[in-house]
Structures are given as structure tokens and as C-alpha cells.
C-alpha atoms as a PDB file:
ATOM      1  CA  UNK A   1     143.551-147.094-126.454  1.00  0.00           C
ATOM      2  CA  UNK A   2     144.257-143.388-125.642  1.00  0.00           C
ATOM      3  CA  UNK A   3     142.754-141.549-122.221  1.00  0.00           C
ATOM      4  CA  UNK A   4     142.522-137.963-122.246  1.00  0.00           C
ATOM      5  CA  UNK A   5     141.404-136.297-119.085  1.00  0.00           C
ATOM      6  CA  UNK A   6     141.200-131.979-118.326  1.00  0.00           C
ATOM      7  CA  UNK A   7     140.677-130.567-115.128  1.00  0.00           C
ATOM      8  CA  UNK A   8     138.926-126.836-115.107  1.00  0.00           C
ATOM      9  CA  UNK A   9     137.563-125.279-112.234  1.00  0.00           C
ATOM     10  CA  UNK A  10     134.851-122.130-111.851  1.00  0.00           C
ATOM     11  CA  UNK A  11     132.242-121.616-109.220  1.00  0.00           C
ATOM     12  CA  UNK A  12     128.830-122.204-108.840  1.00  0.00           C
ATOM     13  CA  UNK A  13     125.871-120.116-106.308  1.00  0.00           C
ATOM     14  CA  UNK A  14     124.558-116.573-107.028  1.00  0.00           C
ATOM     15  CA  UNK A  15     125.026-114.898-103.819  1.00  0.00           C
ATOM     16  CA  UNK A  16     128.026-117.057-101.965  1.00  0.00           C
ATOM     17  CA  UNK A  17     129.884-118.695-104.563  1.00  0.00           C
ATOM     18  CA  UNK A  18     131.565-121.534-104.220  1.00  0.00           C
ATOM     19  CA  UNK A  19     134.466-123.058-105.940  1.00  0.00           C
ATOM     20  CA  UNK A  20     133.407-126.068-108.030  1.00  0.00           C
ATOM     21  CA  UNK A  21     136.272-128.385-109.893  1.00  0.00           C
ATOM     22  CA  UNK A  22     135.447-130.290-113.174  1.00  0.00           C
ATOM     23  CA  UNK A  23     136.736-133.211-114.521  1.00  0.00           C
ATOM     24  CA  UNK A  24     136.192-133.993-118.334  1.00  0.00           C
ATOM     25  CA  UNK A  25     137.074-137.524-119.667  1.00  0.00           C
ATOM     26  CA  UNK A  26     137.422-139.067-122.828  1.00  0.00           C
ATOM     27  CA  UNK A  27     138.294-142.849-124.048  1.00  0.00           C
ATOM     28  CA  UNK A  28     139.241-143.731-127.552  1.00  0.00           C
ATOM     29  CA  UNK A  29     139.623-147.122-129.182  1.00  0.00           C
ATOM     30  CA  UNK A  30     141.261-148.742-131.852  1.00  0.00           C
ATOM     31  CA  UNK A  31     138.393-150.837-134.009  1.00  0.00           C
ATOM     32  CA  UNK A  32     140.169-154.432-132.809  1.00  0.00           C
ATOM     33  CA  UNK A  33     139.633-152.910-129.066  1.00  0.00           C
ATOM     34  CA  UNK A  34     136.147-152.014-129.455  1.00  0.00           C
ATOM     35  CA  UNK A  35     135.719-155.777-131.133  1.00  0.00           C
ATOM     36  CA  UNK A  36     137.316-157.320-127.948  1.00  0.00           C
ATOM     37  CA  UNK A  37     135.434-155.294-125.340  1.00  0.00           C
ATOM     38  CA  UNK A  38     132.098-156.084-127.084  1.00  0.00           C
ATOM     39  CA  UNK A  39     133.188-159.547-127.497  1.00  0.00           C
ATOM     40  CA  UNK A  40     134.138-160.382-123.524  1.00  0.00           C
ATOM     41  CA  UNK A  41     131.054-158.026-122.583  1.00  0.00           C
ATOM     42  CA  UNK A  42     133.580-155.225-120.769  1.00  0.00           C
ATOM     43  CA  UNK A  43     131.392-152.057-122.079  1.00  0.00           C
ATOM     44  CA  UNK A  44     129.180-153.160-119.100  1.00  0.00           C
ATOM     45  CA  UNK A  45     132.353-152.611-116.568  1.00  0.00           C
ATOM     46  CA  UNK A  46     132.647-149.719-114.350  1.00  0.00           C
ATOM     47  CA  UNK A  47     135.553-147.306-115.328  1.00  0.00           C
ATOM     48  CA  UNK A  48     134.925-146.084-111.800  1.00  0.00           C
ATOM     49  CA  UNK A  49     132.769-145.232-108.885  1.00  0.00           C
ATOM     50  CA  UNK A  50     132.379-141.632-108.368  1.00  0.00           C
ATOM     51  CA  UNK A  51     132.669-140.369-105.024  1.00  0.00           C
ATOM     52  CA  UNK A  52     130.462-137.552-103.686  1.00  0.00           C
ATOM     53  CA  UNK A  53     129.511-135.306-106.694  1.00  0.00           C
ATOM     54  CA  UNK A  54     128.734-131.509-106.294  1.00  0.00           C
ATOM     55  CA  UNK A  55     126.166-131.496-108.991  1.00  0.00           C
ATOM     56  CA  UNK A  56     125.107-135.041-110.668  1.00  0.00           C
ATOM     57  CA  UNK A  57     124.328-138.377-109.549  1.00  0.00           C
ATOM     58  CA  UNK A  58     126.922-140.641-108.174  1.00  0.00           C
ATOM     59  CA  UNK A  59     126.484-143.293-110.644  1.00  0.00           C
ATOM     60  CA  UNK A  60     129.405-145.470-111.706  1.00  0.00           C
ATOM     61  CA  UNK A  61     131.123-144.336-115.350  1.00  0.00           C
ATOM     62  CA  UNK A  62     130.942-147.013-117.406  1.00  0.00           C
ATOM     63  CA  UNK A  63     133.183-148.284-120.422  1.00  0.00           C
ATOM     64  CA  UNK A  64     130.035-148.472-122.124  1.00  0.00           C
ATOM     65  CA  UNK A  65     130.046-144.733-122.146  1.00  0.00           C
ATOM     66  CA  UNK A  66     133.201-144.527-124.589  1.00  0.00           C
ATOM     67  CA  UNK A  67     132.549-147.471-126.639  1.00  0.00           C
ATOM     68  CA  UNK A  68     129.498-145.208-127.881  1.00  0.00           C
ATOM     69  CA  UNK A  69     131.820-142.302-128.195  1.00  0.00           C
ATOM     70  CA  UNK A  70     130.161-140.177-125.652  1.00  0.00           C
ATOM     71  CA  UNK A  71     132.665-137.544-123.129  1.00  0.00           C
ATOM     72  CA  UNK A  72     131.902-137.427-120.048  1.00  0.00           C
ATOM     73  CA  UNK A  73     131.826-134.333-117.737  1.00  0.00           C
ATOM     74  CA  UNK A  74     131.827-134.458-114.096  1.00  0.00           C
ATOM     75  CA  UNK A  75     131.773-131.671-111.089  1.00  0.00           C
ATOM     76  CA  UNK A  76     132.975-131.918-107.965  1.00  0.00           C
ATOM     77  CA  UNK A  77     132.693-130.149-105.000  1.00  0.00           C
ATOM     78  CA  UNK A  78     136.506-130.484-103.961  1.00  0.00           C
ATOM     79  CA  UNK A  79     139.763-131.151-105.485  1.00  0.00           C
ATOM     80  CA  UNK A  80     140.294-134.177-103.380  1.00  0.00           C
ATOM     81  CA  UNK A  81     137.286-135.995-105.014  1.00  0.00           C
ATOM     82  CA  UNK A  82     138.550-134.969-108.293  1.00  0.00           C
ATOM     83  CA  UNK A  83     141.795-136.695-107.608  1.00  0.00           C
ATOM     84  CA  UNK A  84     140.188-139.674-106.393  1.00  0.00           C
ATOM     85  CA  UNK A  85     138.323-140.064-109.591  1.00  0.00           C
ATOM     86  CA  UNK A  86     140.867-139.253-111.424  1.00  0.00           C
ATOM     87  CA  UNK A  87     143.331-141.972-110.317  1.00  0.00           C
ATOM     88  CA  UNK A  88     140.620-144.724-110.310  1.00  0.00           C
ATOM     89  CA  UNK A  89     140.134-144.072-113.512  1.00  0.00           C
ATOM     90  CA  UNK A  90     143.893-143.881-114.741  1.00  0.00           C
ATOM     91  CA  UNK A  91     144.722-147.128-112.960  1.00  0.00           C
ATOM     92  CA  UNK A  92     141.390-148.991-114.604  1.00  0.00           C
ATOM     93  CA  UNK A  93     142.504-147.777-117.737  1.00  0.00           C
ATOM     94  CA  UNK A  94     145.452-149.980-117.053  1.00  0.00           C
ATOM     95  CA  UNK A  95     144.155-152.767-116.068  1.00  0.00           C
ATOM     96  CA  UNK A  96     141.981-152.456-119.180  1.00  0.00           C
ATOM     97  CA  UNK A  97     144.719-152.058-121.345  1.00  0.00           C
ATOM     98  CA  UNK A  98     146.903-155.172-120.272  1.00  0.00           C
ATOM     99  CA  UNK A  99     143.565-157.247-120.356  1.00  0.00           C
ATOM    100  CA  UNK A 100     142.799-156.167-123.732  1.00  0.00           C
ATOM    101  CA  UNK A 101     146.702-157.082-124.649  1.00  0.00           C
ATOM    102  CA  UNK A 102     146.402-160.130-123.069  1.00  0.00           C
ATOM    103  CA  UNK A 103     142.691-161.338-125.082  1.00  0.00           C
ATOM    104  CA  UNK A 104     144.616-160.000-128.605  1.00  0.00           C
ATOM    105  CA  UNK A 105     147.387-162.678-127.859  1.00  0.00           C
ATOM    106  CA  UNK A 106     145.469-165.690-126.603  1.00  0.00           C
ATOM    107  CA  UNK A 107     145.695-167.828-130.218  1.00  0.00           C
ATOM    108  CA  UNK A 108     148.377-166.020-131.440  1.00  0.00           C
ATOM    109  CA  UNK A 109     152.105-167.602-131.823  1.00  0.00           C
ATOM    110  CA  UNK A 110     151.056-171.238-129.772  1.00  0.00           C
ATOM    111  CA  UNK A 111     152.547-172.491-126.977  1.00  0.00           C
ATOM    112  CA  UNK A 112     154.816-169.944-124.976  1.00  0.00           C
ATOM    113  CA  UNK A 113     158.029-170.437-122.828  1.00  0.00           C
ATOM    114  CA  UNK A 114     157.935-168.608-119.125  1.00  0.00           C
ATOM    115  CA  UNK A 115     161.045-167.537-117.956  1.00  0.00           C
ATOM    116  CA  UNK A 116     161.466-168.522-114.270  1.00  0.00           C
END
């Protein structure tokens, strides 16, 4: 699994412009990965729930959206939002990761010894 996120910024308006921040994200997976989300049903998960957008609607990104190979592009109208997004989606991405490590092992190597 490899996350690869890029901030930018520009501005938008014609007469009083305005400083708009965009966030560009993009989730690749290995082929036993994409087997294993299909398989437990995760490409219906959120990845995250947006907060206030400057532009587009404030749906949730799903991991549907990289299982199909798509990037997604979001604007915001502060850099505070951006963060926000941006570190929901990071720690997901973890959970996601140790879940998928976790599925790959379950009939692998039998029984296991915990360590107390």
C-alpha cells in the first residue's frame, strides 16, 4: 500500500482573489490488497470526511475511489481544513494497513503464542 499526498495552493475570484489550498491524493495497492479489500467489502469505507470545502461537495472520500485507480483532488478554503483532511486520511491509511496485515495472516502459520 503506498499514499502519496501534494499540497499546492493558488487563488481563486476575478476581482478580490482569494487564496485557495489544494490537496491531491493518491492510493496504490498491491494486487493481494485489492483482493482483500474487495473480499471484506472495505472499497465501500470512508477514507475520510471532508470538512468544509471551498469549491466541491463535502462528500466522504471513499477507498472505493483508489481501488478503481482514480486521484482525487480537493480545494479548500483554508490551510487548517487541509490539515484536517490530511491527517484523517494519513491515520485511516493506518488503520487500513494493519487491518489488511492482520486479514493476510489469519490462516497462515496456525496457532500463535502471545507474549504477556
Amino acid at each position: 500500500m503506498e499514499l502519496t499526498m501534494d499540497r499546492s495552493e493558488g487563488t481563486r475570484g476575478l476581482l478580490f482573489k482569494k487564496p485557495v489550498y489544494y490537496l491531491t491524493v493518491d492510493m496504490k495497492f498491491t494486487p493481494e490488497e485489492l483482493k482483500l479489500i474487495k473480499k471484506h467489502n472495505w472499497d465501500k469505507n470512508p477514507m475520510c470526511h471532508p470538512p468544509r470545502l471551498a469549491g466541491i461537495g463535502d462528500g466522504a472520500l471513499h477507498i472505493g475511489s483508489f481501488t478503481r485507480g482514480k486521484i482525487e483532488k480537493y480545494d479548500f478554503d483554508s490551510v487548517g481544513n487541509l490539515q484536517a483532511m490530511e491527517n484523517e486520511i494519513i491515520e485511516n491509511s493506518k488503520k487500513l494497513k494493519g487491518q489488511l496485515e492482520t486479514v493476510a495472516g489469519f490462516t497462515s502459520g496456525g496457532p500463535r503464542k502471545i507474549e504477556l
